[in-house]
C-alpha atoms as a PDB file:
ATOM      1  CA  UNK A   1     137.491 137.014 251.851  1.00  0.00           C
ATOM      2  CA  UNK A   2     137.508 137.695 248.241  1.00  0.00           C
ATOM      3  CA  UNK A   3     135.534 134.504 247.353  1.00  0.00           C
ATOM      4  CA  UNK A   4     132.376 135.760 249.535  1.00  0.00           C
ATOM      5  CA  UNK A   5     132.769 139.001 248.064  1.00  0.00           C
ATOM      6  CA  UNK A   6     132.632 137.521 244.043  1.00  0.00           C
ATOM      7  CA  UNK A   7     129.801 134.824 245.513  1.00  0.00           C
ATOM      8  CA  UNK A   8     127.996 138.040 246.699  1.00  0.00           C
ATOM      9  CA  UNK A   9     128.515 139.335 243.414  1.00  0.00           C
ATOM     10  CA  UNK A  10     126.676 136.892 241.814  1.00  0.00           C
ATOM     11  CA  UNK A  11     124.026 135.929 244.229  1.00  0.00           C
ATOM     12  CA  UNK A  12     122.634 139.704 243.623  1.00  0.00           C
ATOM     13  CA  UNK A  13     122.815 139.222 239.967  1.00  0.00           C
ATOM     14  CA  UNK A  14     120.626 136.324 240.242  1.00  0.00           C
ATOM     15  CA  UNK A  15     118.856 137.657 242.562  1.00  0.00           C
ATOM     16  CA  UNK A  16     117.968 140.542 240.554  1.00  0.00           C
ATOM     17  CA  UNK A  17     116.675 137.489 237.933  1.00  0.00           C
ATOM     18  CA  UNK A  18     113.713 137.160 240.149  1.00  0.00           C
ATOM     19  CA  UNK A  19     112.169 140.382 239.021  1.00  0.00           C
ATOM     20  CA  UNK A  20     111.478 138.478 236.129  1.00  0.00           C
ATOM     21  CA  UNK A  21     111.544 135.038 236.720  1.00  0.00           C
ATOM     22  CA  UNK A  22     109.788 134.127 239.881  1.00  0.00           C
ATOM     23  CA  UNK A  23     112.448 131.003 241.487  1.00  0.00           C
ATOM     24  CA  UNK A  24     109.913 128.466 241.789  1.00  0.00           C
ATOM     25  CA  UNK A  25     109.974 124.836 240.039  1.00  0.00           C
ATOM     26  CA  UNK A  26     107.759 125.395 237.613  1.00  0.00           C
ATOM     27  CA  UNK A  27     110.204 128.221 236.217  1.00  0.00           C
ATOM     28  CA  UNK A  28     113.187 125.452 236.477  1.00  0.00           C
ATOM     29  CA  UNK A  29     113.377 125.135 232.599  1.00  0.00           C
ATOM     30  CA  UNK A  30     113.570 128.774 231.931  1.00  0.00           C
ATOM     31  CA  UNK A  31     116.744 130.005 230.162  1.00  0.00           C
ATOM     32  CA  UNK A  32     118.404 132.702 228.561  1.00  0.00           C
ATOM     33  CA  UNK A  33     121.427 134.926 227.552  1.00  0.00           C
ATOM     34  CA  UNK A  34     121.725 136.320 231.146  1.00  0.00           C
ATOM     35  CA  UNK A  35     121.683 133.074 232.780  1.00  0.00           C
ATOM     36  CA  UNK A  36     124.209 131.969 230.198  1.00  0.00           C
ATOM     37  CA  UNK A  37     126.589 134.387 231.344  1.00  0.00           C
ATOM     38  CA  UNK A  38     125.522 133.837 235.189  1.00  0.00           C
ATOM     39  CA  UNK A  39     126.128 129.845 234.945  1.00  0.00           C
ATOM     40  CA  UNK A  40     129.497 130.551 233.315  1.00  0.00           C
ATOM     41  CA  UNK A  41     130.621 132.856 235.887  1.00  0.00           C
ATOM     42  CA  UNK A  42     129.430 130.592 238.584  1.00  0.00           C
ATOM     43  CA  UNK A  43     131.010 127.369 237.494  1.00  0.00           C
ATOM     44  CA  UNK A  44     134.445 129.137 236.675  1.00  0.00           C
ATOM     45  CA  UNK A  45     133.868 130.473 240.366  1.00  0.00           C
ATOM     46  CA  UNK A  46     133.245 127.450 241.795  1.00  0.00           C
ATOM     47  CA  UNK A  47     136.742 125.566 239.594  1.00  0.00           C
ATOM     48  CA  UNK A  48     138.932 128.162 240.918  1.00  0.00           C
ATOM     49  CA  UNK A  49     137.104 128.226 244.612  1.00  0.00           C
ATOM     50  CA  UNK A  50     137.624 124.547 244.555  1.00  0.00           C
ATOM     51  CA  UNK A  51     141.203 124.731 243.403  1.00  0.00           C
ATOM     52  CA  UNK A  52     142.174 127.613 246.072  1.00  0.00           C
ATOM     53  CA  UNK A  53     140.530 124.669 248.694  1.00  0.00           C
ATOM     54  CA  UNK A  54     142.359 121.837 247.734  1.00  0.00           C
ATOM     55  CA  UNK A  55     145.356 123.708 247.453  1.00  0.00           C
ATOM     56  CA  UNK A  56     144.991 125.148 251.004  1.00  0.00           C
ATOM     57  CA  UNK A  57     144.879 121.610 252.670  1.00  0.00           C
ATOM     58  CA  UNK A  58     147.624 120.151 250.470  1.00  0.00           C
ATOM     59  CA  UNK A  59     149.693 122.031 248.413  1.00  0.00           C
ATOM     60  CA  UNK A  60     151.115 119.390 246.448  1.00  0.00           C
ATOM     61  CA  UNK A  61     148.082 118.586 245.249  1.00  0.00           C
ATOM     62  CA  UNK A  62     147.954 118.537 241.065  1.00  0.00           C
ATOM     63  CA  UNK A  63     144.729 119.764 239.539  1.00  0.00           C
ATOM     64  CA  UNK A  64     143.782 119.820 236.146  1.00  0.00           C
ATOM     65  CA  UNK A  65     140.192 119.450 235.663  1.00  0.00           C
ATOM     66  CA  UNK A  66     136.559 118.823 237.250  1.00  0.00           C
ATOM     67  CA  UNK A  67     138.283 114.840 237.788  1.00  0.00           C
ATOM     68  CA  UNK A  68     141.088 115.696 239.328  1.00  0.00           C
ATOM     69  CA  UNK A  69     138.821 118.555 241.755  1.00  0.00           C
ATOM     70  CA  UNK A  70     136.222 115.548 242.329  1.00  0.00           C
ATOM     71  CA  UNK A  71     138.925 113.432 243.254  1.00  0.00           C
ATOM     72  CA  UNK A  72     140.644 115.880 245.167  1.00  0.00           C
ATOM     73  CA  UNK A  73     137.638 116.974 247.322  1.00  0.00           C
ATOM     74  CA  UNK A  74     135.815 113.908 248.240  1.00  0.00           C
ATOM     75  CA  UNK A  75     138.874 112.589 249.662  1.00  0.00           C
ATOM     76  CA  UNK A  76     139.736 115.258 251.773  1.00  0.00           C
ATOM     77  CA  UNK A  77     135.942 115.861 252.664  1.00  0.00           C
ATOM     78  CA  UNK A  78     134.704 112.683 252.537  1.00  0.00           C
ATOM     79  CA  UNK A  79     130.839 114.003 253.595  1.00  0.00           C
ATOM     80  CA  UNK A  80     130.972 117.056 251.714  1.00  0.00           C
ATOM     81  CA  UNK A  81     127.831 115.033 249.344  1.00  0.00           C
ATOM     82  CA  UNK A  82     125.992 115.841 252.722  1.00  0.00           C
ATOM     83  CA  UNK A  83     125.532 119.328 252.240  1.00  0.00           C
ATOM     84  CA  UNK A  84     122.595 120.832 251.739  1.00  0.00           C
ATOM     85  CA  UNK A  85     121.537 124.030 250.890  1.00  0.00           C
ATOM     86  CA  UNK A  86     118.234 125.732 251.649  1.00  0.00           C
ATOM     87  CA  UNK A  87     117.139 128.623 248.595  1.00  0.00           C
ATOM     88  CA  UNK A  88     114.902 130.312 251.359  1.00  0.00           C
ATOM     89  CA  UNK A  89     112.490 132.440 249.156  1.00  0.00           C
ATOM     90  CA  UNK A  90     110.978 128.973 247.794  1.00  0.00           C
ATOM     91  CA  UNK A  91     112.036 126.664 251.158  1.00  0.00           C
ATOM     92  CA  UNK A  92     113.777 124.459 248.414  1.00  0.00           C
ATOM     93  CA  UNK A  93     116.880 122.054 249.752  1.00  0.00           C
ATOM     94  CA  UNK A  94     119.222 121.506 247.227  1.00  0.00           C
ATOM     95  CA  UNK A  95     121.911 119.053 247.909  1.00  0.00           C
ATOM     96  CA  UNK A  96     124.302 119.996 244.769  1.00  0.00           C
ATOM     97  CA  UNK A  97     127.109 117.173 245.497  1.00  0.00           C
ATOM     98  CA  UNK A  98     124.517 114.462 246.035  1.00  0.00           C
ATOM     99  CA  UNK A  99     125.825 111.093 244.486  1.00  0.00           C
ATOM    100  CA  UNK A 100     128.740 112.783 243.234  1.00  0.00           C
ATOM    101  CA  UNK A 101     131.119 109.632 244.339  1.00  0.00           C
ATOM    102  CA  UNK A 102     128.793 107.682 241.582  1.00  0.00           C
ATOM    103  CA  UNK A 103     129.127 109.997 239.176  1.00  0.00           C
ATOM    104  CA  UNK A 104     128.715 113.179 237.301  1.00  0.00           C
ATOM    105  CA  UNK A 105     127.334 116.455 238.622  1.00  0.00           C
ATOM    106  CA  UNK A 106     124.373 117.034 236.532  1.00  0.00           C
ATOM    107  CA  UNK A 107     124.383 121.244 236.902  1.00  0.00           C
ATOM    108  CA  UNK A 108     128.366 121.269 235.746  1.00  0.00           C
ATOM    109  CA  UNK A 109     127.346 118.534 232.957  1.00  0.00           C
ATOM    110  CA  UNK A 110     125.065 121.273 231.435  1.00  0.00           C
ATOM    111  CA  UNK A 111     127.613 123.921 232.176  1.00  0.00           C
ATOM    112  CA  UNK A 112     130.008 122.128 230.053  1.00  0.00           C
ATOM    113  CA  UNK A 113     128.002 121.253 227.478  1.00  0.00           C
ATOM    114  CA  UNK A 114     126.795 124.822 227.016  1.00  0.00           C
ATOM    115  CA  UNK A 115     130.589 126.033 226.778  1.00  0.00           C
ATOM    116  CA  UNK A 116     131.159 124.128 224.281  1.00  0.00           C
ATOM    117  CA  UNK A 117     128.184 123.918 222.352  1.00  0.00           C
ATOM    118  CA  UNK A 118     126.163 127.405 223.354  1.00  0.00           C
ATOM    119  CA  UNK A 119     123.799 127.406 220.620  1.00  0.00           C
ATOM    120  CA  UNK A 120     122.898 123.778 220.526  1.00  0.00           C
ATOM    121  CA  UNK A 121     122.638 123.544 224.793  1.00  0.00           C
ATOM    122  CA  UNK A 122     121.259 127.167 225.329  1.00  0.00           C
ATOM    123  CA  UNK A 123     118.524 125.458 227.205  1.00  0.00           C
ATOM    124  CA  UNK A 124     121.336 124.320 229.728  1.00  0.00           C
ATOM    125  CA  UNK A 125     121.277 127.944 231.267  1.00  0.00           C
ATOM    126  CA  UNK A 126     118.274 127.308 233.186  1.00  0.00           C
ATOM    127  CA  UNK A 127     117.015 128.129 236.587  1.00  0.00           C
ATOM    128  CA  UNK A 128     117.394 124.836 237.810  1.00  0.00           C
ATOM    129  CA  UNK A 129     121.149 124.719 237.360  1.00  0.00           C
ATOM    130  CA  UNK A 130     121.774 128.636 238.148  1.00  0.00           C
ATOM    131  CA  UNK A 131     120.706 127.326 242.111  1.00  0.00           C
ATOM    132  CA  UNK A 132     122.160 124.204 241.986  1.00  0.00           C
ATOM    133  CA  UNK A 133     125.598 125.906 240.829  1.00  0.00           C
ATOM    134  CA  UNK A 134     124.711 128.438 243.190  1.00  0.00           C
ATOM    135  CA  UNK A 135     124.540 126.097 246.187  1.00  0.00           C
ATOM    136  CA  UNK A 136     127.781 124.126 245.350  1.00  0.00           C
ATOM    137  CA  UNK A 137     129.644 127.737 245.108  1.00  0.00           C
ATOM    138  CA  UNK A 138     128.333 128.549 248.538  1.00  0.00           C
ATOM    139  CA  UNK A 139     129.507 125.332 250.129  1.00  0.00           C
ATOM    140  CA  UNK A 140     133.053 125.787 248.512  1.00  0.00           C
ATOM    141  CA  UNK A 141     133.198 129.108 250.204  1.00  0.00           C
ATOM    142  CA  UNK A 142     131.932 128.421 253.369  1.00  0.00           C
ATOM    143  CA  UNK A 143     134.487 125.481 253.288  1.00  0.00           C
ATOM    144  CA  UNK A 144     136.964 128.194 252.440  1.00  0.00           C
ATOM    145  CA  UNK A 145     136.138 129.823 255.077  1.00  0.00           C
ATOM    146  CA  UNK A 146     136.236 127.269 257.707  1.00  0.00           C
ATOM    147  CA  UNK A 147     139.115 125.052 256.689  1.00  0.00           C
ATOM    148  CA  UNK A 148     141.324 127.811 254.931  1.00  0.00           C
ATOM    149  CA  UNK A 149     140.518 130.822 256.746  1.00  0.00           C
ATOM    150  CA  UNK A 150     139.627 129.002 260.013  1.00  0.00           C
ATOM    151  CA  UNK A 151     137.008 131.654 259.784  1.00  0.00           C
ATOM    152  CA  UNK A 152     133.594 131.339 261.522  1.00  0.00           C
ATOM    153  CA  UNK A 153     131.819 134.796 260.641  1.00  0.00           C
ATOM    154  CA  UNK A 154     131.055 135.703 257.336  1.00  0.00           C
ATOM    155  CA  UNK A 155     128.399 137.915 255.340  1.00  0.00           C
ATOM    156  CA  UNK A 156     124.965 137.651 255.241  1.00  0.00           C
ATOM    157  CA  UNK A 157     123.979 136.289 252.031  1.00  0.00           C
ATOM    158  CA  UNK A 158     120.357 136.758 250.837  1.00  0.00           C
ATOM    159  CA  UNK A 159     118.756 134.317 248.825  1.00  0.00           C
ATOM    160  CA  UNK A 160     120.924 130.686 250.301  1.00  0.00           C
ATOM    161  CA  UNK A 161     121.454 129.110 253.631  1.00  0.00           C
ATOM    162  CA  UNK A 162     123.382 125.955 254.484  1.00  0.00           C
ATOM    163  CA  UNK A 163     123.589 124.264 257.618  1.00  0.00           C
ATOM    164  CA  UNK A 164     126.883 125.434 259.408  1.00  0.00           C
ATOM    165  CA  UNK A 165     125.560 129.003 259.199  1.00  0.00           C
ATOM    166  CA  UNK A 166     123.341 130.578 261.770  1.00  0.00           C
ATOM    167  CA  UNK A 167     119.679 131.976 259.962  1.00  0.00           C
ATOM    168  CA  UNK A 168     120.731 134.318 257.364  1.00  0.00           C
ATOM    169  CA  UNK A 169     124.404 135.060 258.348  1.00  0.00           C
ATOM    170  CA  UNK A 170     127.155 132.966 258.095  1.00  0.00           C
ATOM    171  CA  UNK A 171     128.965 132.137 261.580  1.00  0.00           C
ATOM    172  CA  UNK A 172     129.526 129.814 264.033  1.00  0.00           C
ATOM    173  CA  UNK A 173     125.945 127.850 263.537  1.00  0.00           C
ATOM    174  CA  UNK A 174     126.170 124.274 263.917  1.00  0.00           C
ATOM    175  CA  UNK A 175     129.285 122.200 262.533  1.00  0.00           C
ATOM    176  CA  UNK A 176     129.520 121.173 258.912  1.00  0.00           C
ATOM    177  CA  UNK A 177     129.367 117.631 257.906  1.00  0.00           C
ATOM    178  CA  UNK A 178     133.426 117.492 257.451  1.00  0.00           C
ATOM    179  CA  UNK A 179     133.828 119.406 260.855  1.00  0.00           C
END
């Protein structure tokens, strides 16, 4: 699945962040030119990951933008808000589509506003929304996965977890909330 392999991808290179930056809350406002480049490969991961999953359960779909994905998504996974996603190295739960029905998602907010304005929202490419980003790209692709690939056994991934996963490898753990 080439959307676990590019997730992969960039799980290491955050990851290999930590070296630096221990992931804990108190480093959430840290920022800089590699997490710049890390939230913009994410969030363009995570458009076309969402695209590929709409387009997989109904091909007719159109899809321009983050609307028309929103749109698309909560109505054919109505729960997909429940998510959560554990960041085991600091036993943090991050539920990154939380209240998305009533509104914006705060981590692709600050993604946009860095594309378009980089010096001005540099601060945008913080910790904080590298995981958040990070856990919405792992639910897309485990929803991939399951409702795509009907696949049930994936890659270990190293840093995130999500219920629907068994510990530390993806599988045939419990159900996911649109299961």
């Amino acid at each position: 699945m080439k959307e676990l392999d590019y997730f992969l991808a960039l799980e290491a290179e955050l990851e290999s962040s930590f070296n630096y930056i221990e992931p804990d809350e108190q480093n959430f406002r840290c920022y800089g030119a590699k997490y710049a480049s890390l939230l913009n490969a994410i969030c363009t991961e995570f458009e076309s990951s969402s695209k590929s999953l709409i387009k997989s359960q109904d091909s007719s779909k159109t899809i321009g933008n983050i609307g028309d994905i929103k749109g698309h998504l909560l109505q054919l996974f109505p729960k997909i808000e429940e998510n959560q996603v554990e960041v085991e190295r600091m036993g943090l739960f991050l539920k990154p589509f939380e209240g998305w029905s009533d509104g914006k998602l705060g981590w692709w907010s600050s993604y946009t506003e860095l594309k378009h304005n980089r010096i001005e929202n540099y601060h945008e490419a913080n910790l904080e929304n590298l995981l958040i980003a990070m856990s919405a790209l792992l639910v897309i692709t485990v929803y991939l996965s399951r409702f795509r690939d009907k696949e049930r056994s994936l890659r270990t991934c190293s840093v995130f977890w999500m219920e629907g996963m068994s510990q530390r490898l993806v599988t045939s753990g419990k159900k996911l909330p649109d299961e």
